[in-house]
Protein backbone atom coordinates (compact mmCIF):
# COMPACT_ATOMS: atom_id res chain seq x y z
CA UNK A 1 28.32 7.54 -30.62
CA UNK A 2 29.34 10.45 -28.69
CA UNK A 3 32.08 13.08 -29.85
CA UNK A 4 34.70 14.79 -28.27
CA UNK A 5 34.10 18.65 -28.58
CA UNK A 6 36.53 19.94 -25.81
CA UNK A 7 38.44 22.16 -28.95
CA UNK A 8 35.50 24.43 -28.45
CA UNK A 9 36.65 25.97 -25.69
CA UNK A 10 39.92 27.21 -27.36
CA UNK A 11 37.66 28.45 -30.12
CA UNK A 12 34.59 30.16 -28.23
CA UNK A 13 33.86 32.45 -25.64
CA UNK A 14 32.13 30.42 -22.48
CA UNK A 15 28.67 31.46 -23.22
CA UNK A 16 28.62 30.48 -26.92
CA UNK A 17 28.53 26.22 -26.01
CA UNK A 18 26.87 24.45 -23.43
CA UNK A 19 27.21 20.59 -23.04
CA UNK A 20 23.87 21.33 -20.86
CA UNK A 21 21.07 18.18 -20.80
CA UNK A 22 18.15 21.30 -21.46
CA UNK A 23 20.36 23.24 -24.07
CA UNK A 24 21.02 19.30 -25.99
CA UNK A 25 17.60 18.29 -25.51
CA UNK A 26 15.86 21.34 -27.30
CA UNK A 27 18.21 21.61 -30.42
CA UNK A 28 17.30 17.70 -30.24
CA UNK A 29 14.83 18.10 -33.49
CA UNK A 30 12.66 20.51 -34.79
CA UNK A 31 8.78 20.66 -35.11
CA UNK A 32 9.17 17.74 -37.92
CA UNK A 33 11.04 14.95 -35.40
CA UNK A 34 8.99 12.64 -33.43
CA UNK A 35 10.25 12.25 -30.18
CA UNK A 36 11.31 8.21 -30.77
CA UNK A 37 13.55 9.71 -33.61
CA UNK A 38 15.33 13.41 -31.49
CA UNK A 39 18.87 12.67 -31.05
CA UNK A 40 20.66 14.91 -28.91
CA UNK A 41 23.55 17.06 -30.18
CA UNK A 42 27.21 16.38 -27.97
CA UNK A 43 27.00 20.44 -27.63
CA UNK A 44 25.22 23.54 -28.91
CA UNK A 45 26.61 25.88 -30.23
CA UNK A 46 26.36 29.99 -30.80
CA UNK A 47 28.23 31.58 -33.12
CA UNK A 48 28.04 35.18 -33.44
CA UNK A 49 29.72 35.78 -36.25
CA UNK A 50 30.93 34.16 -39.83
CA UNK A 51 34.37 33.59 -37.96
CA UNK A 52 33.03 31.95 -35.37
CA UNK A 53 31.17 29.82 -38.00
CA UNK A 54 34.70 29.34 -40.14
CA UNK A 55 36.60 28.26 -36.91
CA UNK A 56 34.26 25.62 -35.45
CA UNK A 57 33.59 24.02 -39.09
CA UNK A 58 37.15 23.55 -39.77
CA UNK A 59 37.60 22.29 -36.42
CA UNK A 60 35.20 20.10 -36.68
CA UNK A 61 35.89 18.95 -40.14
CA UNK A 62 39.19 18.44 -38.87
CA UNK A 63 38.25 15.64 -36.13
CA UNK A 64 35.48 13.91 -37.86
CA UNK A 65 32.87 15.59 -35.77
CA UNK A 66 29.10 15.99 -37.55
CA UNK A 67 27.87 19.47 -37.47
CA UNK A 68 24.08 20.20 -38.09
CA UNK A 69 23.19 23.59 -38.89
CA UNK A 70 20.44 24.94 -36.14
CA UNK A 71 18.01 28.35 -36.54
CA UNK A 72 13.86 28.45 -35.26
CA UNK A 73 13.94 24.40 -35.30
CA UNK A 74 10.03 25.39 -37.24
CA UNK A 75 11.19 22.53 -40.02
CA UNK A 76 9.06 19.89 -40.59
CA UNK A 77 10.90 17.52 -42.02
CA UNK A 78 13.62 16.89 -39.76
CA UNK A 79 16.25 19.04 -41.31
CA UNK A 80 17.83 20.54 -38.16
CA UNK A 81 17.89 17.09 -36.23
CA UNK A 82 21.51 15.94 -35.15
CA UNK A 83 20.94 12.70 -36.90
CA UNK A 84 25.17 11.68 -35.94
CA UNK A 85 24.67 13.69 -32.96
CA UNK A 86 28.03 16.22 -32.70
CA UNK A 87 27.54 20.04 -32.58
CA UNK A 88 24.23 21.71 -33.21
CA UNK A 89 25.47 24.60 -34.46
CA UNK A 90 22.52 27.28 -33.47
CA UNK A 91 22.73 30.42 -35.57
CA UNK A 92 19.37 32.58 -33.60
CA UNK A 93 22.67 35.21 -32.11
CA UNK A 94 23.53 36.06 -35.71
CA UNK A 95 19.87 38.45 -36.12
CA UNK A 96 21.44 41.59 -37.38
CA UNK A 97 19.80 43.27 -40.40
CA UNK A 98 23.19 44.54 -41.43
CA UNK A 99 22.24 47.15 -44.82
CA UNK A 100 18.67 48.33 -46.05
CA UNK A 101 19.52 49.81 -49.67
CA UNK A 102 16.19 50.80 -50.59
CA UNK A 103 17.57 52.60 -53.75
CA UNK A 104 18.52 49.24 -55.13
CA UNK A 105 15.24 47.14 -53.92
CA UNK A 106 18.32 45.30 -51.62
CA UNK A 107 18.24 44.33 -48.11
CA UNK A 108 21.42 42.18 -46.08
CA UNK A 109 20.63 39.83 -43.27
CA UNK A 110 21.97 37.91 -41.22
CA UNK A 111 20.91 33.97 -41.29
CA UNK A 112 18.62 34.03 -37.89
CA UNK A 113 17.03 37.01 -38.65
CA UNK A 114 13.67 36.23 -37.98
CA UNK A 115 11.34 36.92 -41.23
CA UNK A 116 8.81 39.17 -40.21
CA UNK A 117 12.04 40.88 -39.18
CA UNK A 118 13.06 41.62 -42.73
CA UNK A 119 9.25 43.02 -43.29
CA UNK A 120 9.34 45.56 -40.04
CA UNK A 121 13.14 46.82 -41.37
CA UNK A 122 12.30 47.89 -44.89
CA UNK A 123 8.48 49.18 -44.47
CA UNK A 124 9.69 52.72 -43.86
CA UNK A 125 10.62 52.85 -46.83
CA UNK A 126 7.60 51.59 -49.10
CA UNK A 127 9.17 47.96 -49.46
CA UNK A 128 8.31 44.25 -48.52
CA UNK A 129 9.95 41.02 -48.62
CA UNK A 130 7.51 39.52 -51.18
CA UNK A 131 8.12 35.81 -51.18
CA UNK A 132 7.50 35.43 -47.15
CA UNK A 133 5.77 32.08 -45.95
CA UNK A 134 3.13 32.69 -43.53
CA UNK A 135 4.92 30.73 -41.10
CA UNK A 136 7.78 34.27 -41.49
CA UNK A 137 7.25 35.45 -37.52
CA UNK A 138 8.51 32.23 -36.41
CA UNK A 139 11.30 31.14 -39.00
CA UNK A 140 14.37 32.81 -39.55
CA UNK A 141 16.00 33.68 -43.19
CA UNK A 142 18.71 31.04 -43.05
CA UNK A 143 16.20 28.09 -42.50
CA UNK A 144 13.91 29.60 -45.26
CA UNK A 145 17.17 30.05 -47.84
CA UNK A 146 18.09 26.04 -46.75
CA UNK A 147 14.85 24.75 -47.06
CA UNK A 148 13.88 26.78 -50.31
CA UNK A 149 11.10 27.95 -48.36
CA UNK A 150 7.84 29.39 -49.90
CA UNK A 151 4.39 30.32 -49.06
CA UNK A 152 0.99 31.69 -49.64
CA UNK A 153 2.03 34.11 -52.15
CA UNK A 154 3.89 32.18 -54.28
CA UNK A 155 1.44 32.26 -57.44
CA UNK A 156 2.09 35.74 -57.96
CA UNK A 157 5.79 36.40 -56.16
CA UNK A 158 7.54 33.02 -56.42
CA UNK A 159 9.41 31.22 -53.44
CA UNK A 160 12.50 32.60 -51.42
CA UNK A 161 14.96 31.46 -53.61
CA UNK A 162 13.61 33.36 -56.58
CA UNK A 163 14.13 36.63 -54.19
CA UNK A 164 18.28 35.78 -52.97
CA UNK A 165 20.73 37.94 -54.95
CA UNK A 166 23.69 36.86 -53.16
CA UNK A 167 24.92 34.60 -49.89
CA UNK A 168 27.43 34.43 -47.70
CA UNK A 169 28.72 30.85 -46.51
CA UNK A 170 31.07 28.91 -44.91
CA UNK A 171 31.92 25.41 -46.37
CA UNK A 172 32.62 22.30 -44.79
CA UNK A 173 36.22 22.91 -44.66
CA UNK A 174 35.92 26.12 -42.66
CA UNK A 175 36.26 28.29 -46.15
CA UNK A 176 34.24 31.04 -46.52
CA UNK A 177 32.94 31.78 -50.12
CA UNK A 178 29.89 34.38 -51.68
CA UNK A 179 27.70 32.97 -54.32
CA UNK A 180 25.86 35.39 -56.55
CA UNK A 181 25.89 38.96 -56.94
CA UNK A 182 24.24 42.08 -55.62
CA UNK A 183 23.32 42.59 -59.61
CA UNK A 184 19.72 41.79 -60.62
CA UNK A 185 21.50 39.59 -63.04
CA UNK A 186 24.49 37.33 -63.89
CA UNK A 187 26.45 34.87 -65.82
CA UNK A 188 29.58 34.97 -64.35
CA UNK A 189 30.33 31.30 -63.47
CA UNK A 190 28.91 28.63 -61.99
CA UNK A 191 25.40 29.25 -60.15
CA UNK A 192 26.15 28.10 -56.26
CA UNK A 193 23.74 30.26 -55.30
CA UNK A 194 21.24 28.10 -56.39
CA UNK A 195 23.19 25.29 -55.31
CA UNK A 196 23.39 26.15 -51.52
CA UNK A 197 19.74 27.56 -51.86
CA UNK A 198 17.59 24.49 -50.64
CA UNK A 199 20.67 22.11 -49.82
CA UNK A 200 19.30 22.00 -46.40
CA UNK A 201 22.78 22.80 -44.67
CA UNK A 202 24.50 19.69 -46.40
CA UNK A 203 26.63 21.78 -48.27
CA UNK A 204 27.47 25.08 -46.27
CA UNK A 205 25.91 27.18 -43.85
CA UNK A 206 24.94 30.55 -44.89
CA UNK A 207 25.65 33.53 -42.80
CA UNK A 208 24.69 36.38 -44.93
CA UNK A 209 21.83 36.89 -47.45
CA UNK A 210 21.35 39.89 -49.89
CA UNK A 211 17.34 40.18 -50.19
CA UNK A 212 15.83 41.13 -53.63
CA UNK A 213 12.66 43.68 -51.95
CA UNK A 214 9.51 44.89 -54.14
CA UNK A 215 7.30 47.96 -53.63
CA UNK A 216 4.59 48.08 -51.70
CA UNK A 217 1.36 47.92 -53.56
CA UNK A 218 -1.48 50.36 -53.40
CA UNK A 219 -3.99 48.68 -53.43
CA UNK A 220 -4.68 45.17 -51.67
CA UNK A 221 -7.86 43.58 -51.36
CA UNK A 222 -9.06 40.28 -49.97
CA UNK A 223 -11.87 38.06 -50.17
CA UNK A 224 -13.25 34.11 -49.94
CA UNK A 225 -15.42 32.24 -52.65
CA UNK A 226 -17.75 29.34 -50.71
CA UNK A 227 -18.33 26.45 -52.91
CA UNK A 228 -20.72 23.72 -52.50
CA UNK A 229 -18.58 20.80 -53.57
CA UNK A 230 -14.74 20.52 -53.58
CA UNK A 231 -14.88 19.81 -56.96
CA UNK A 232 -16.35 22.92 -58.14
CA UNK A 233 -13.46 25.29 -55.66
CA UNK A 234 -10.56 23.08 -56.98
CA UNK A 235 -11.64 23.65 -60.97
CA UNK A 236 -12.11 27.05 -60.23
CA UNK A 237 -8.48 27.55 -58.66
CA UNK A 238 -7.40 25.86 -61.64
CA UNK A 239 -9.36 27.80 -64.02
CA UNK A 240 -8.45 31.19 -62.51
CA UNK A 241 -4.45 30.87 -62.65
CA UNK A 242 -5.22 29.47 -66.16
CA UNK A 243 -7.33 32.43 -67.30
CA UNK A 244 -4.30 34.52 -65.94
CA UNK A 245 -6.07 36.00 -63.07
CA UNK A 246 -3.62 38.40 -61.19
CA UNK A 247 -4.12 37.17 -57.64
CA UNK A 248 -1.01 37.23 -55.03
CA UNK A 249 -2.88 34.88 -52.67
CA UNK A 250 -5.29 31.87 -53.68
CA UNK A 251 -5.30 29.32 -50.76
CA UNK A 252 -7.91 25.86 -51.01
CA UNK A 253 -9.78 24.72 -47.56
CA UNK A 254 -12.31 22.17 -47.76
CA UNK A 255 -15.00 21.62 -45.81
CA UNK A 256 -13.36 19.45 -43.01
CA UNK A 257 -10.66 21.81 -42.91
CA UNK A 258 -12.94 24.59 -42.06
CA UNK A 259 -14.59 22.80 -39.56
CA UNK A 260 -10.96 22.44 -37.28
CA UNK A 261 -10.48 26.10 -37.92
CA UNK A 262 -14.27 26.91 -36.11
CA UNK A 263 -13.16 24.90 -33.38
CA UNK A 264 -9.84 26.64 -33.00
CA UNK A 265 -10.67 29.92 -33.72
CA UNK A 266 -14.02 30.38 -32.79
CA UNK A 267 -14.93 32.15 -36.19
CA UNK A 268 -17.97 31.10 -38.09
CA UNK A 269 -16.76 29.96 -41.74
CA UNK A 270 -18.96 27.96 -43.14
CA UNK A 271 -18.38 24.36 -43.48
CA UNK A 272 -18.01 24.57 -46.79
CA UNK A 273 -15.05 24.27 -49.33
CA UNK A 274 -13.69 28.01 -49.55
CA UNK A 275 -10.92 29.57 -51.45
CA UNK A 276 -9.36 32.02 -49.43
CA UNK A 277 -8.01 35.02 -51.83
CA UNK A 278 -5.46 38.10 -51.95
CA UNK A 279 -5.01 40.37 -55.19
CA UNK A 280 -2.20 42.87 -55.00
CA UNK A 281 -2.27 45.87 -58.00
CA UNK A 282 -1.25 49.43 -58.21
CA UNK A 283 -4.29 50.25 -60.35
CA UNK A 284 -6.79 48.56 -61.40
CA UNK A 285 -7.67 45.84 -58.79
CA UNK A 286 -11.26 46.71 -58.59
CA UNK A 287 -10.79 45.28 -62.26
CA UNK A 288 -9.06 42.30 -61.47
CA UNK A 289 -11.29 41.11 -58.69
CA UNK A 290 -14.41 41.43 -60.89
CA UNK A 291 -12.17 39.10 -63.60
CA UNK A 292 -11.85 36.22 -61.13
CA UNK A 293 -15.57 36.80 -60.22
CA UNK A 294 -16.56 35.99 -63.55
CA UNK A 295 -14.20 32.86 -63.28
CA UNK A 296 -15.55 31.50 -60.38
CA UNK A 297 -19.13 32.21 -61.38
CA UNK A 298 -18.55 29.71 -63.98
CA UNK A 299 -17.83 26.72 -61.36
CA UNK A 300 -21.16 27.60 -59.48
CA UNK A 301 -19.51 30.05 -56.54
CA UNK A 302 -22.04 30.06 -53.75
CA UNK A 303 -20.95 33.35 -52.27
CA UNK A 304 -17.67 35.69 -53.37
CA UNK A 305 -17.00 38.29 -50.98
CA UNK A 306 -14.04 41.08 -50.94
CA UNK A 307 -12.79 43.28 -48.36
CA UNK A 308 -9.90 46.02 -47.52
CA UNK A 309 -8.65 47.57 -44.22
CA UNK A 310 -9.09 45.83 -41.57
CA UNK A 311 -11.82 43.49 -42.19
CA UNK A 312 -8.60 41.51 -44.35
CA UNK A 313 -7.20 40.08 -41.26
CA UNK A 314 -10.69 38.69 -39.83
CA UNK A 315 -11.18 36.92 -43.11
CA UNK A 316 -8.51 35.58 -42.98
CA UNK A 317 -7.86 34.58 -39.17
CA UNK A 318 -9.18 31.11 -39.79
CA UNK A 319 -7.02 29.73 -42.80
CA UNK A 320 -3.81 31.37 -40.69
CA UNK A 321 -4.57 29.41 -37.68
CA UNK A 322 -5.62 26.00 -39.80
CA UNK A 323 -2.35 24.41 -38.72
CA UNK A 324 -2.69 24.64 -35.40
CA UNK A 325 -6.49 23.71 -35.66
CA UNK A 326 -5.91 20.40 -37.26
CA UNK A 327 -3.24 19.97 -34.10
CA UNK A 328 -5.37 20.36 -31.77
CA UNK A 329 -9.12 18.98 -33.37
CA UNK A 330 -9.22 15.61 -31.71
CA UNK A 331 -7.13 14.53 -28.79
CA UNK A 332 -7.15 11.00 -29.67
CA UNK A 333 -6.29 11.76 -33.67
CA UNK A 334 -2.18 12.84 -34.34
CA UNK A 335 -1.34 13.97 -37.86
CA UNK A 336 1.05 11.15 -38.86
CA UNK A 337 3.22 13.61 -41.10
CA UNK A 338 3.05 17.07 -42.93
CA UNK A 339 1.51 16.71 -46.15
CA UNK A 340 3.54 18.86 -48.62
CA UNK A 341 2.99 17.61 -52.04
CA UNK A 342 2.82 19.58 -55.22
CA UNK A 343 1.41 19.09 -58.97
CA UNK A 344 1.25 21.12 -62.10
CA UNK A 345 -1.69 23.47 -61.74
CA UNK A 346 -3.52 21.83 -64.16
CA UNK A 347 -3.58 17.98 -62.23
CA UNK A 348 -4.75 19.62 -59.25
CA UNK A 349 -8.01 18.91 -59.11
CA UNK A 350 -7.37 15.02 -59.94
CA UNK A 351 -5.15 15.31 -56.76
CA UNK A 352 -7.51 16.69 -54.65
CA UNK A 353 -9.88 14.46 -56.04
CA UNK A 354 -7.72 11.11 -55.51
CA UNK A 355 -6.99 12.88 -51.40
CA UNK A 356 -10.57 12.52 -51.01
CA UNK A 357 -12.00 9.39 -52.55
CA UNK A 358 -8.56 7.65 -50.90
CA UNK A 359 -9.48 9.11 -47.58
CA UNK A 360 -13.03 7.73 -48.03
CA UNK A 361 -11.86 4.37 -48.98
CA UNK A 362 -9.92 3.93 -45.75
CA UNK A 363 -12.16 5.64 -43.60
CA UNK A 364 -9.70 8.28 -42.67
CA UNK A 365 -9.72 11.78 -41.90
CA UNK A 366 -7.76 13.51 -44.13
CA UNK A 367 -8.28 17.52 -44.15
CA UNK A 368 -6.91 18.94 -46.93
CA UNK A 369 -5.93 22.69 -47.70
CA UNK A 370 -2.88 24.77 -49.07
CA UNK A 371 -1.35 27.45 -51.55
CA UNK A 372 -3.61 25.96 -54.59
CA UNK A 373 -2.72 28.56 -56.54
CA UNK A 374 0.99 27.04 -57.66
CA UNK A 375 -0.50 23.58 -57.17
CA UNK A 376 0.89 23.02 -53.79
CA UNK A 377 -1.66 20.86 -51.62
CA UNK A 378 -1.26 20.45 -48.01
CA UNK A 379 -3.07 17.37 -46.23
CA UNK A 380 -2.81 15.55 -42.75
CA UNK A 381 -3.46 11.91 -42.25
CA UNK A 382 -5.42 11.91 -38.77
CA UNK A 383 -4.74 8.49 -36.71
CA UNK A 384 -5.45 7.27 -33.46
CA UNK A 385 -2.10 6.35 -32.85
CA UNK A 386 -3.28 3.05 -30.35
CA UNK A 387 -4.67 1.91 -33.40
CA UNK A 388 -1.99 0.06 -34.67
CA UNK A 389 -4.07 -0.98 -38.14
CA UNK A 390 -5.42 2.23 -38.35
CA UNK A 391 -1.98 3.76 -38.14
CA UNK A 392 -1.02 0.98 -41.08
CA UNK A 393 -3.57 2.53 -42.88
CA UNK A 394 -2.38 6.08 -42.30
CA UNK A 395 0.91 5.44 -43.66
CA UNK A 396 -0.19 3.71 -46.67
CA UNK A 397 -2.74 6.35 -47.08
CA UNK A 398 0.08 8.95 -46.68
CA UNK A 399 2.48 7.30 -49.15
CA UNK A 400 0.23 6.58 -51.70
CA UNK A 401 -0.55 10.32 -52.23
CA UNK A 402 3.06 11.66 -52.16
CA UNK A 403 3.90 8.41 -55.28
CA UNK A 404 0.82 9.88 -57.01
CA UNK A 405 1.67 13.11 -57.05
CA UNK A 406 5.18 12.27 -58.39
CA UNK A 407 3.50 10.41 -60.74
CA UNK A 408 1.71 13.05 -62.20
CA UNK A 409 4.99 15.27 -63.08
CA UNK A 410 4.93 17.04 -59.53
CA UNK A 411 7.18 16.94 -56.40
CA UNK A 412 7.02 14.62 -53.38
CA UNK A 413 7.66 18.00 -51.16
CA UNK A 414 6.64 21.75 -52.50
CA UNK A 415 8.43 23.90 -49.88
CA UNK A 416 9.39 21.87 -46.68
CA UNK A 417 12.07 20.08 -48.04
CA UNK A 418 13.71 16.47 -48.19
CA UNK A 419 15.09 16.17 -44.41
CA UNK A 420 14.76 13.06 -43.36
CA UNK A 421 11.11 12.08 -43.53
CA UNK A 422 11.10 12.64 -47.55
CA UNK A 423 14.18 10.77 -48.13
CA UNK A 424 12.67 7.58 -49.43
CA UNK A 425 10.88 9.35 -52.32
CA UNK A 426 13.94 11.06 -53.80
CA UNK A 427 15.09 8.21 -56.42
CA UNK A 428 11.69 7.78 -57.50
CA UNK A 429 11.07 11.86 -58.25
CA UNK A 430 14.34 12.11 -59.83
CA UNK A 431 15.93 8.80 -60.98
CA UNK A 432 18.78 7.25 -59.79
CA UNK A 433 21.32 9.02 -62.08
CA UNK A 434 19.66 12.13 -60.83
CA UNK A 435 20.32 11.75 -56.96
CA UNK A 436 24.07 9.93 -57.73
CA UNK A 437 24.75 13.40 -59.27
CA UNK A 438 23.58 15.23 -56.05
CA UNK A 439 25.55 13.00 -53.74
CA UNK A 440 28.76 13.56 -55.68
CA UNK A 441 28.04 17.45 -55.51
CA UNK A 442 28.03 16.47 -51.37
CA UNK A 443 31.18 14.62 -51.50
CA UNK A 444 33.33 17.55 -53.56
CA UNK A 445 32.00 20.19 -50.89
CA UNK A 446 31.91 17.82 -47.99
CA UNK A 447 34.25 15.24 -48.46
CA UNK A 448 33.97 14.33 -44.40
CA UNK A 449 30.45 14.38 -44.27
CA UNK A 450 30.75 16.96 -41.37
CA UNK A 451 27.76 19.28 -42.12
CA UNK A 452 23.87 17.30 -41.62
CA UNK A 453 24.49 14.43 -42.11
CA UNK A 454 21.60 11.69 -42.43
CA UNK A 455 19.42 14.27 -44.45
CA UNK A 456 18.25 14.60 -48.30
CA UNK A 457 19.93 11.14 -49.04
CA UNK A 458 22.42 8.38 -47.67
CA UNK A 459 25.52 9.82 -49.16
CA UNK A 460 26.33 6.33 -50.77
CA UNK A 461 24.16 3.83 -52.74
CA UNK A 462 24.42 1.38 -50.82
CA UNK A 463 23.26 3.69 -48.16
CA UNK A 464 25.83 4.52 -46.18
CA UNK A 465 28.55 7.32 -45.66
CA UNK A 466 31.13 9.26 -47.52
CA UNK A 467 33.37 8.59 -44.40
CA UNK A 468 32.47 5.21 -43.63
C-alpha cells in the first residue's frame, strides 16, 4: 500500500523530503532487517526541529499515514523498519548539543546526537555520560532513549534510561509534551518518562533529552582473567558481582568467541574463555582489583592481568571488534539473529551452560559472549544458510534459548529491544494481561496507529490494527 504524502511540501522546506529510490531504499531497515523483510518508506523525511516534528505528525495523523521514527538505523531488531511503509521520519539533522550544565551533572541533546558526541561535549569539564553502549560512536541518543539502550558498563552505571532526567516529545497527534524533570528526583504525576523511554517510537518521538552526567574517575584500570573451562569464567562472573566486587566493566568471551576476534583483529588472545574487565574508583582501586583477584583465584583463574594508560585499549581491541568478527568468520556461516537474552546473575552460568551443551547437541556453532556482569548474554546461531535443515536447526536452536531464559525469571531481549524480530516472545515474558495493558497504553496515545507501526506487538489480539 502506498501513501499519499504530497502535504509535505506545504509543510517542509525542499531539502527536508525526498521521494528518491536511494533516499527510500536506505531508511528501508536498519542493521536488524533482512533484506526479504526492508520495506521502503513512501518518503524520508528531515526535520530540523520539534516543529517540524509537530507539523508532519499531525499531518500525518490526520490522513492515516504510518510514520516510523528514523536515527543511525544501528537497531537490531527491526525497530526503525517502515513495516506500513509511509514517512520515515529521519531525525540525524536534529545533532545539536543544546546546554552543558556541568554545575548540575546535566547535559541537553538533541535526539540524533550521536553518543560519543555527548562524551566529547562534557569532558572539558571532568564529566562522562556513564551508561554509554559500546556501540555509542555509531548510535545516536534518541535510538538509545527508544530502545532503552545499555551496554558494557551496566553492572556498575545502569542502562540509559536510569541516566534521562527529562524528554522532550511530540505525540501522535502532533502535541508536544515534556516528561520528567531537570530535578534528580520527582513525584509529581504520572511517570511518562519511563513510559516513552524504551517504547521504541510507538508512542512519541523524542526530540530533546536532559542527560544525568557523573564525574570522571581517577583512577581506571583494566585487565582479562583466562580460564580453562567456561564453566570456571562464568561461576567466577557470578561469584564476583555476588561478593560485591566494584567493577564498571565485566564482559564473558569464550573460547570460540576469541578465536573470530584473532581472525578479525589479528591480536593474539588466547583461545581460551576470558573475562574481559574494567574497575572505575577514586581511591582505592589498587584495592578493589586485588578483591576480585582473590575471587577469581577461587574458580581456578589461569592468568589475571591489569593494566592502565594506554595498554587499556590493546586489551581490549579484541572483545570491541567481536561483533564484527563473528560477521565476518566464515563466508558460508550467517548469524541467523542477534542473541540478546538476559537472566538474573545468579542463573547465568546454567544459561551459558544450556548455550553450550544445546549448541553441541545440534552440531552448531554458537559463539557466545556479552556484558556478564548484569547477566546479559549475547550469542549468534552460525548457519549455512543453503542448508535448509541446518537453518531449521538454527532457529530452533535460537528459540529454544530465548524460552529458556524467560523461563528462568529473565528477559527474552536485555537491551536491543522488542522490534519486530522479538515480538513473538512478548505474551510468554509477560502474560497476556500484561501486553493487553501495553496495547491499550498505544491506543490512548496513538489512537491511529500513525507512529511504528508493526513493532513491540500487533496492536489487537487477534493481531491486527487499532485502525483496521
Amino acid at each position: 500500500m502506498t501513501h499519499d504524502c504530497s502535504f509535505l511540501a506545504d509543510l517542509l522546506d525542499d531539502d527536508q523530503f525526498s521521494l528518491g529510490d536511494s533516499h527510500r531504499e536506505g531508511h528501508a531497515g536498519d542493521w536488524g532487517t533482512p533484506d526479504d523483510e526492508q520495506v521502503r518508506p513512501d518518503v524520508v523525511v528531515w526535520p530540523e526541529s520539534t516543529d517540524d516534528v509537530s507539523a508532519v505528525l499531525a499531518a500525518a495523523d490526520d490522513r492515516g499515514v504510518p510514520v516510523t521514527p528514523y536515527a543511525a538505523g544501528t537497531s537490531l531488531e527491526g525497530n526503525a523498519t517502515p513495516a506500513r511503509g509511509g514517512i520515515s521520519l529521519d531525525v540525524t539533522r536534529m545533532d545539536a548539543v543544546l546546554d552543558v550544565r556541568p554545575a548540575d551533572f546535566q547535559v541537553d541533546v538533541e535526539p540524533g546526537v550521536m553518543g560519543s558526541a555527548v562524551d566529547e561535549a562534557v569532558a572539558s569539564e571532568g564529566l562522562f555520560f556513564p551508561p554509554l553502549p559500546s556501540s555509542g560512536d555509531i548510535s545516536t541518543v534518541g535510538g538509545m532513549v527508544a530502545n532503552d539502550a545499555s551496554g558494557m558498563q551496566t553492572v556498575k552505571y545502569g542502562e540509559v534510561a536510569d541516566w534521562v532526567l527529562e524528554l522532550e516529545a511530540v505525540l501522535a497527534d502532533g502535541s508536544v509534551i515534556t516528561a520528567g524533570s531537570k530535578a534528580v528526583k520527582t513525584s509529581s504525576g504520572y511517570n511518562l518518562k519511563d513510559l516513552l523511554v524504551g517504547s521504541e517510537g510507538t508512542l512519541a518521538v523524542v526530540t530533546r533529552a536532559t542527560l544525568e552526567l557523573a564525574g570522571r574517575p581517577e583512577q581506571i584500570r583494566a585487565g582479562r582473567a583466562l580460564f580453562s573451562s567456561l564453566d570456571d569464567a562464568v561461576a567466577a562472573v557470578a561469584d564476583a558481582v555476588r561478593s560485591g566486587v566494584d567493577v564498571a566493566t565485566i564482559e564473558l568471551v569464550d573460547a570460540t568467541s576469541a578465536r573470530m576476534a584473532n581472525a578479525y583483529t589479528g591480536s593474539d588472545l588466547p583461545d581460551a574463555p576470558t573475562v574481559f574487565l574494567k574497575f572505575h574508583a577514586d581511591h582505592g582501586v589498587e584495592e578493589e582489583v586485588a578483591f576480585c583477584r582473590s575471587v577469581f583465584e577461587s574458580h581456578d583463574v589461569g592468568r589475571f592481568e591489569v593494566v592502565d594508560g594506554d595498554e587499556m585499549d590493546d586489551l581490549w581491541q579484541a572483545r570491541r571488534d567481536l561483533a564484527y568478527a563473528v560477521q565476518s568468520y566464515d563466508p558460508h556461516l550467517t548469524p541467523l539473529h542477534p542473541g540478546d537474552v538476559t537472566v538474573p546473575i545468579s542463573k547465568y552460568p546454567e544459561l551459558v551452560r544450556f548455550v553450550t551443551d544445546l549448541a553441541d547437541e545440534h552440531d552448531l556453532l554458537v559463539p557466545c559472549f556479552g556484558h556478564a556482569g548484569d547477566g546479559n548474554l549475547h550469542f549468534s546461531v552460525l548457519v549455512d544458510e543453503r542448508d535448509d535443515e541446518q537453518v531449521a536447526r538454527g532457529e530452533e536452536v535460537q528459540d529454544a534459548i530465548v524460552r529458556r531464559a524467560i523461563e528462568m525469571g529473565g528477559t527474552s531481549t536485555g537491551e536491543h529491544g522488542i522490534g519486530r524480530g522479538k515480538r513473538e516472545y512478548l505474551v510468554d515474558e509477560h502474560g497476556e494481561e500484561s501486553v493487553e495493558a501495553m496495547r491499550r497504553v498505544k491506543r490512548a496515545l496513538d489512537p491511529n496507529d500513525t507512529l511504528n507501526p508493526g513493532k513491540i506487538f500487533p496492536e489487537t489480539v487477534g493481531g491486527g490494527r487499532v485502525g483496521d
